[in-house]
PDB file of N, CA and C in Angstrom:
ATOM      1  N   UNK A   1       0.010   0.582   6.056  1.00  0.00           N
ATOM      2  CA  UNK A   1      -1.149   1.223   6.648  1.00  0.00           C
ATOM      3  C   UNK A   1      -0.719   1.918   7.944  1.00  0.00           C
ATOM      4  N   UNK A   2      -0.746   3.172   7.973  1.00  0.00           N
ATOM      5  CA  UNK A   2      -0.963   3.812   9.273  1.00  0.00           C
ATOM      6  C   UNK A   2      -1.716   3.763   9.994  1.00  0.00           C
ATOM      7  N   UNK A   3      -1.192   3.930  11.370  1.00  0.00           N
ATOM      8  CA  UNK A   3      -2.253   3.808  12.473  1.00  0.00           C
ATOM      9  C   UNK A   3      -3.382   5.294  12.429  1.00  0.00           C
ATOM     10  N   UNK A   4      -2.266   6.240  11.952  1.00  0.00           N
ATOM     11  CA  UNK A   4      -3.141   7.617  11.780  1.00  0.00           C
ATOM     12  C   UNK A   4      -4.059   7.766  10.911  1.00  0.00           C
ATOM     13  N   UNK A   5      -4.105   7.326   9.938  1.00  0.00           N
ATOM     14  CA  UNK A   5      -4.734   6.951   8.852  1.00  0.00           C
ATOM     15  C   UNK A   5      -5.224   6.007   7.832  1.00  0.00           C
ATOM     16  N   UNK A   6      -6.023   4.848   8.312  1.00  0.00           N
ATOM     17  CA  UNK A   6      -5.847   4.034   7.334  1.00  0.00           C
ATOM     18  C   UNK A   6      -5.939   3.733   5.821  1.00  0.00           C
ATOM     19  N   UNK A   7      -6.749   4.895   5.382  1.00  0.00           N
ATOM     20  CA  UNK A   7      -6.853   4.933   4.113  1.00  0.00           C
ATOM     21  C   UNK A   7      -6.131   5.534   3.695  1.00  0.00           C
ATOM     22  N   UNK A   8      -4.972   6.207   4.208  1.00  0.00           N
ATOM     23  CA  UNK A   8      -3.447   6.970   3.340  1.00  0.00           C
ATOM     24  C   UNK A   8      -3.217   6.174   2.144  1.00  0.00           C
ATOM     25  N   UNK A   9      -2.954   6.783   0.694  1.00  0.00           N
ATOM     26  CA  UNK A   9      -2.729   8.002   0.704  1.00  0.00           C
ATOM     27  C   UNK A   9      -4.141   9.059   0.685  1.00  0.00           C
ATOM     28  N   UNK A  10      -5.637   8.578   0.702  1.00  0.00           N
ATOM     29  CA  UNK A  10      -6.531   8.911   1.052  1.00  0.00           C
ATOM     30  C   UNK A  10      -7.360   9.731   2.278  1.00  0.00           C
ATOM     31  N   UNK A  11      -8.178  10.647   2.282  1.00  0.00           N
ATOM     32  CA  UNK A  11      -8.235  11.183   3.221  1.00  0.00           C
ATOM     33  C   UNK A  11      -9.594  10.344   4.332  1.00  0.00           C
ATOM     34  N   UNK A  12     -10.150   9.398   4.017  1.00  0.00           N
ATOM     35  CA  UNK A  12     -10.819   8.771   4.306  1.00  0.00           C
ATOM     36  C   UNK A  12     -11.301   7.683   3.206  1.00  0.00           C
ATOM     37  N   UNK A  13     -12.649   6.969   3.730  1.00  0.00           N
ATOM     38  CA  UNK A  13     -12.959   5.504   3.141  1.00  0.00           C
ATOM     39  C   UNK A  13     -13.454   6.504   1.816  1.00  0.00           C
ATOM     40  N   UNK A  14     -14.598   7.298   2.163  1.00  0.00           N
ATOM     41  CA  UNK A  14     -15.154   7.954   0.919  1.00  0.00           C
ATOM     42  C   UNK A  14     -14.621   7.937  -0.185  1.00  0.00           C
ATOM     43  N   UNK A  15     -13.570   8.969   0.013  1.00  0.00           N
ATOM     44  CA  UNK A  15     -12.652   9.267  -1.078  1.00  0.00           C
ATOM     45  C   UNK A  15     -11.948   8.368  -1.347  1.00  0.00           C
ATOM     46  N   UNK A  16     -11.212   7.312  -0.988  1.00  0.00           N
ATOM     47  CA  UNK A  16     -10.828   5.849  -1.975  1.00  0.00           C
ATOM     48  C   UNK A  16     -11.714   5.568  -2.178  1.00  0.00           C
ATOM     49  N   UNK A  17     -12.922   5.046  -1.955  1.00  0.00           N
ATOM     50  CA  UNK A  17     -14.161   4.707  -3.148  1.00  0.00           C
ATOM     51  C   UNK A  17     -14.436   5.705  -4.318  1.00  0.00           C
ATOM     52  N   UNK A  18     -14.358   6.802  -4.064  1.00  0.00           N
ATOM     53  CA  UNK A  18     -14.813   7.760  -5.094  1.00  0.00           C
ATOM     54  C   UNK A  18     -13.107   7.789  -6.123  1.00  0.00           C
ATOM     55  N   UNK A  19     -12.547   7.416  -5.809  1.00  0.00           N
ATOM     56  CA  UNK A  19     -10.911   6.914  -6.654  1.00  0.00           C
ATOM     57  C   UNK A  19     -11.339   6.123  -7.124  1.00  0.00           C
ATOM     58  N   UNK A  20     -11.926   5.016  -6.501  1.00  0.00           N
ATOM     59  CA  UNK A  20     -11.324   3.485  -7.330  1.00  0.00           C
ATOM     60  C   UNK A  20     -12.510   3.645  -8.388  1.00  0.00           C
ATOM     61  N   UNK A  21     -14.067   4.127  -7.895  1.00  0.00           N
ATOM     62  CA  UNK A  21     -15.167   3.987  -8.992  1.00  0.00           C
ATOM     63  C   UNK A  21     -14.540   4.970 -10.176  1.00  0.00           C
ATOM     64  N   UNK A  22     -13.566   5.866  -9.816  1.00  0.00           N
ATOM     65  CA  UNK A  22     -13.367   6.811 -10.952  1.00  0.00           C
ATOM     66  C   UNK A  22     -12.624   5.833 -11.963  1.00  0.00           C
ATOM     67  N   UNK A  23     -11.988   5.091 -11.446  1.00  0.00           N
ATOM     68  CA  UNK A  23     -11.021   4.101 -12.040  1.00  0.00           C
ATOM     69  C   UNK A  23     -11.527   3.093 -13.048  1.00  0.00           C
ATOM     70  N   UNK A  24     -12.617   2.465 -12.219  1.00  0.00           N
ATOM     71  CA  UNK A  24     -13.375   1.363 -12.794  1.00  0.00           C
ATOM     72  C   UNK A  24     -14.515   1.906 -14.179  1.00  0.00           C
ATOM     73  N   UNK A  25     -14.566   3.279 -13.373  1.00  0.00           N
ATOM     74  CA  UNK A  25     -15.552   3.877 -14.715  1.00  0.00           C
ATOM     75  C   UNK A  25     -14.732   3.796 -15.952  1.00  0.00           C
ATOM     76  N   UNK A  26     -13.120   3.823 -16.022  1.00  0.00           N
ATOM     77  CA  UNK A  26     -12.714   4.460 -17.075  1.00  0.00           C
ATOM     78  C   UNK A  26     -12.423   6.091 -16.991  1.00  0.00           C
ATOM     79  N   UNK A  27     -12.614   6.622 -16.285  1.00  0.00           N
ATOM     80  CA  UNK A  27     -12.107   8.334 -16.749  1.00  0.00           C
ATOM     81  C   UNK A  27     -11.092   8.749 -16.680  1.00  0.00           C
ATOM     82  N   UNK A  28     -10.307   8.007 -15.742  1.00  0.00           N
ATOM     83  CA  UNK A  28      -8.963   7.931 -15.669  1.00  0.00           C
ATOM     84  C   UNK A  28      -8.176   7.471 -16.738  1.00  0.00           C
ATOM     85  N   UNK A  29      -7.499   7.788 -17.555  1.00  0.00           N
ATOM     86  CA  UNK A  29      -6.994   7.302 -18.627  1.00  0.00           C
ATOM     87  C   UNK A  29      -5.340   7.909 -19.025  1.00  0.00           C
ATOM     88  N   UNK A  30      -4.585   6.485 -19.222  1.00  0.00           N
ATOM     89  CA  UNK A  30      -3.056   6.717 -19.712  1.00  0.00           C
ATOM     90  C   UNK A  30      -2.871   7.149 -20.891  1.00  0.00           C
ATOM     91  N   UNK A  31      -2.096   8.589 -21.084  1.00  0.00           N
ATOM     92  CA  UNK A  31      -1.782   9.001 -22.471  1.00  0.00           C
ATOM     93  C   UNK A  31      -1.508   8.132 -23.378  1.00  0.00           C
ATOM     94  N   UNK A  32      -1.042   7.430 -24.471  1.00  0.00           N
ATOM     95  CA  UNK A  32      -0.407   7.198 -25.569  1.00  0.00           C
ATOM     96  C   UNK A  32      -0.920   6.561 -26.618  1.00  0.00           C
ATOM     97  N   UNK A  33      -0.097   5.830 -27.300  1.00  0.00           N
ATOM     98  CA  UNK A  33      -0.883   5.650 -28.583  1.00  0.00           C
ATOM     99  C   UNK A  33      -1.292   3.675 -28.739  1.00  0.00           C
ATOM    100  N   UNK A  34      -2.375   3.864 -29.359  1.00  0.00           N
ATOM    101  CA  UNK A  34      -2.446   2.277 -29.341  1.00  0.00           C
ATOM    102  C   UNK A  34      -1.937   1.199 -30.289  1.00  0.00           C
ATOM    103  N   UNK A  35      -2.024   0.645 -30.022  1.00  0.00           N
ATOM    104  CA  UNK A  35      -1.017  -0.351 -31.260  1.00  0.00           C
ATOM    105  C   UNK A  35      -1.749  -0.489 -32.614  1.00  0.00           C
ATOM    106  N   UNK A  36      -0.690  -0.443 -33.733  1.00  0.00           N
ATOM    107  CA  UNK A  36      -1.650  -0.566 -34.575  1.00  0.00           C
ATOM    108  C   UNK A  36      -1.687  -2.334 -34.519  1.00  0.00           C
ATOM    109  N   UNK A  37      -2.833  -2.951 -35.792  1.00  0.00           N
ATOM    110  CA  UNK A  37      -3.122  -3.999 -35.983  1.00  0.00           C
ATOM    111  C   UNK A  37      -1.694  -4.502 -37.107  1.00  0.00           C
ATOM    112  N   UNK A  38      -1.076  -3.801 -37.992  1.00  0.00           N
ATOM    113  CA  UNK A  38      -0.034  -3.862 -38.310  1.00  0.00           C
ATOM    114  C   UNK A  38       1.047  -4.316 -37.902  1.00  0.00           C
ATOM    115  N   UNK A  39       1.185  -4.065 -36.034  1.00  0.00           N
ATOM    116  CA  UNK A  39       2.393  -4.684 -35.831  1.00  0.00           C
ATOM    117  C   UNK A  39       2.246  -5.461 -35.065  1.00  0.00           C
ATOM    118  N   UNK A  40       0.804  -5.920 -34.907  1.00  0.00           N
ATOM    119  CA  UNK A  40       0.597  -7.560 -34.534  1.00  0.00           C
ATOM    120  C   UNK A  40       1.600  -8.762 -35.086  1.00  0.00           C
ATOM    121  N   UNK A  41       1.335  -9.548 -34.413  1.00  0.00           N
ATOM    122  CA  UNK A  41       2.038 -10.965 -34.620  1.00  0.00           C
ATOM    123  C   UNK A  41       1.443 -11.515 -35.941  1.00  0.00           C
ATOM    124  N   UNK A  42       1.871 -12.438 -36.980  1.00  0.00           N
ATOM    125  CA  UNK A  42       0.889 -12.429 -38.335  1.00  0.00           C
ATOM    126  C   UNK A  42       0.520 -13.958 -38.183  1.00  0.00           C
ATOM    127  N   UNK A  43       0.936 -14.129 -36.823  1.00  0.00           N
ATOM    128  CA  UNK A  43       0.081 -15.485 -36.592  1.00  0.00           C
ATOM    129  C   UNK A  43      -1.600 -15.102 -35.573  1.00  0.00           C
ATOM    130  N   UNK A  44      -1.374 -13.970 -34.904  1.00  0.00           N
ATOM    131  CA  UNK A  44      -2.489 -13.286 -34.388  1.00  0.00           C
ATOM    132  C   UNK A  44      -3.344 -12.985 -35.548  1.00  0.00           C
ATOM    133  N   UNK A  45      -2.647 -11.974 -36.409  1.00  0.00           N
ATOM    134  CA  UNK A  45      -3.678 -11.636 -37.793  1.00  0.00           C
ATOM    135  C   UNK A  45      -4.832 -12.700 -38.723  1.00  0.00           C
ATOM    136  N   UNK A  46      -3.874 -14.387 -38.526  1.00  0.00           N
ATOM    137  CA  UNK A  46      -4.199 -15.157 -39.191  1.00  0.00           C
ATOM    138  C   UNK A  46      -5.416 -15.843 -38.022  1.00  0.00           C
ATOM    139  N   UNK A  47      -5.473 -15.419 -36.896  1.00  0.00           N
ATOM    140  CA  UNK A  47      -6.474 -16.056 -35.990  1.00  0.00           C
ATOM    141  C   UNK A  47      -7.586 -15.360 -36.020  1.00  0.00           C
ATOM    142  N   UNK A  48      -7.358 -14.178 -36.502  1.00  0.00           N
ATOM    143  CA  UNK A  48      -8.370 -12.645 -36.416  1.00  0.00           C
ATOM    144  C   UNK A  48      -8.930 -12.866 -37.692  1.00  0.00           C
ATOM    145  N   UNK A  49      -8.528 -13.439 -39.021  1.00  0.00           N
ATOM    146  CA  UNK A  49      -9.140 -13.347 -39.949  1.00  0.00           C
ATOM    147  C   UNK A  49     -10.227 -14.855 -40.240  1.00  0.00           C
ATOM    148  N   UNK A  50      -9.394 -16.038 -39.601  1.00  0.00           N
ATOM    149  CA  UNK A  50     -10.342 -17.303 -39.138  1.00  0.00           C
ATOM    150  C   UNK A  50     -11.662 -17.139 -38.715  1.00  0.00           C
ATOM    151  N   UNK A  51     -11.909 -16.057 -37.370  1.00  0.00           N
ATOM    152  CA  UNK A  51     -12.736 -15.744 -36.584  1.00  0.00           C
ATOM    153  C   UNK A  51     -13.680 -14.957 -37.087  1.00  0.00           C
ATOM    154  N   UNK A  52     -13.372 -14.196 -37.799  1.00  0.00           N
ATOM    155  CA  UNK A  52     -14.340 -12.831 -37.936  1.00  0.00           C
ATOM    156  C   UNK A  52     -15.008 -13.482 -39.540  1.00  0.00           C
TER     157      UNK A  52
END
């Protein structure tokens, strides 16, 4: 934390709140692909099919 700034890399409090709610909303989002259920563990599969 800087003395010049404490919310660096932010330009104030605002705008890290208006970051982190962007965050928490979800809109922010990491490219790639999701796993399939296929290359689960087939002891996971066998807990998933118990359950449901």
């Amino acid at each position: 934390m800087s003395p010049r700034n404490r919310f660096r890399p932010f330009c104030s409090e605002r705008c890290q709140m208006i970051d982190l709610g962007t965050w928490a909303s979800g809109d922010y989002k990491v490219e790639g692909s999701t796993t399939p259920a296929d290359n689960e563990h087939h002891d996971d599969l066998k807990k998933r099919r118990l359950l449901n």
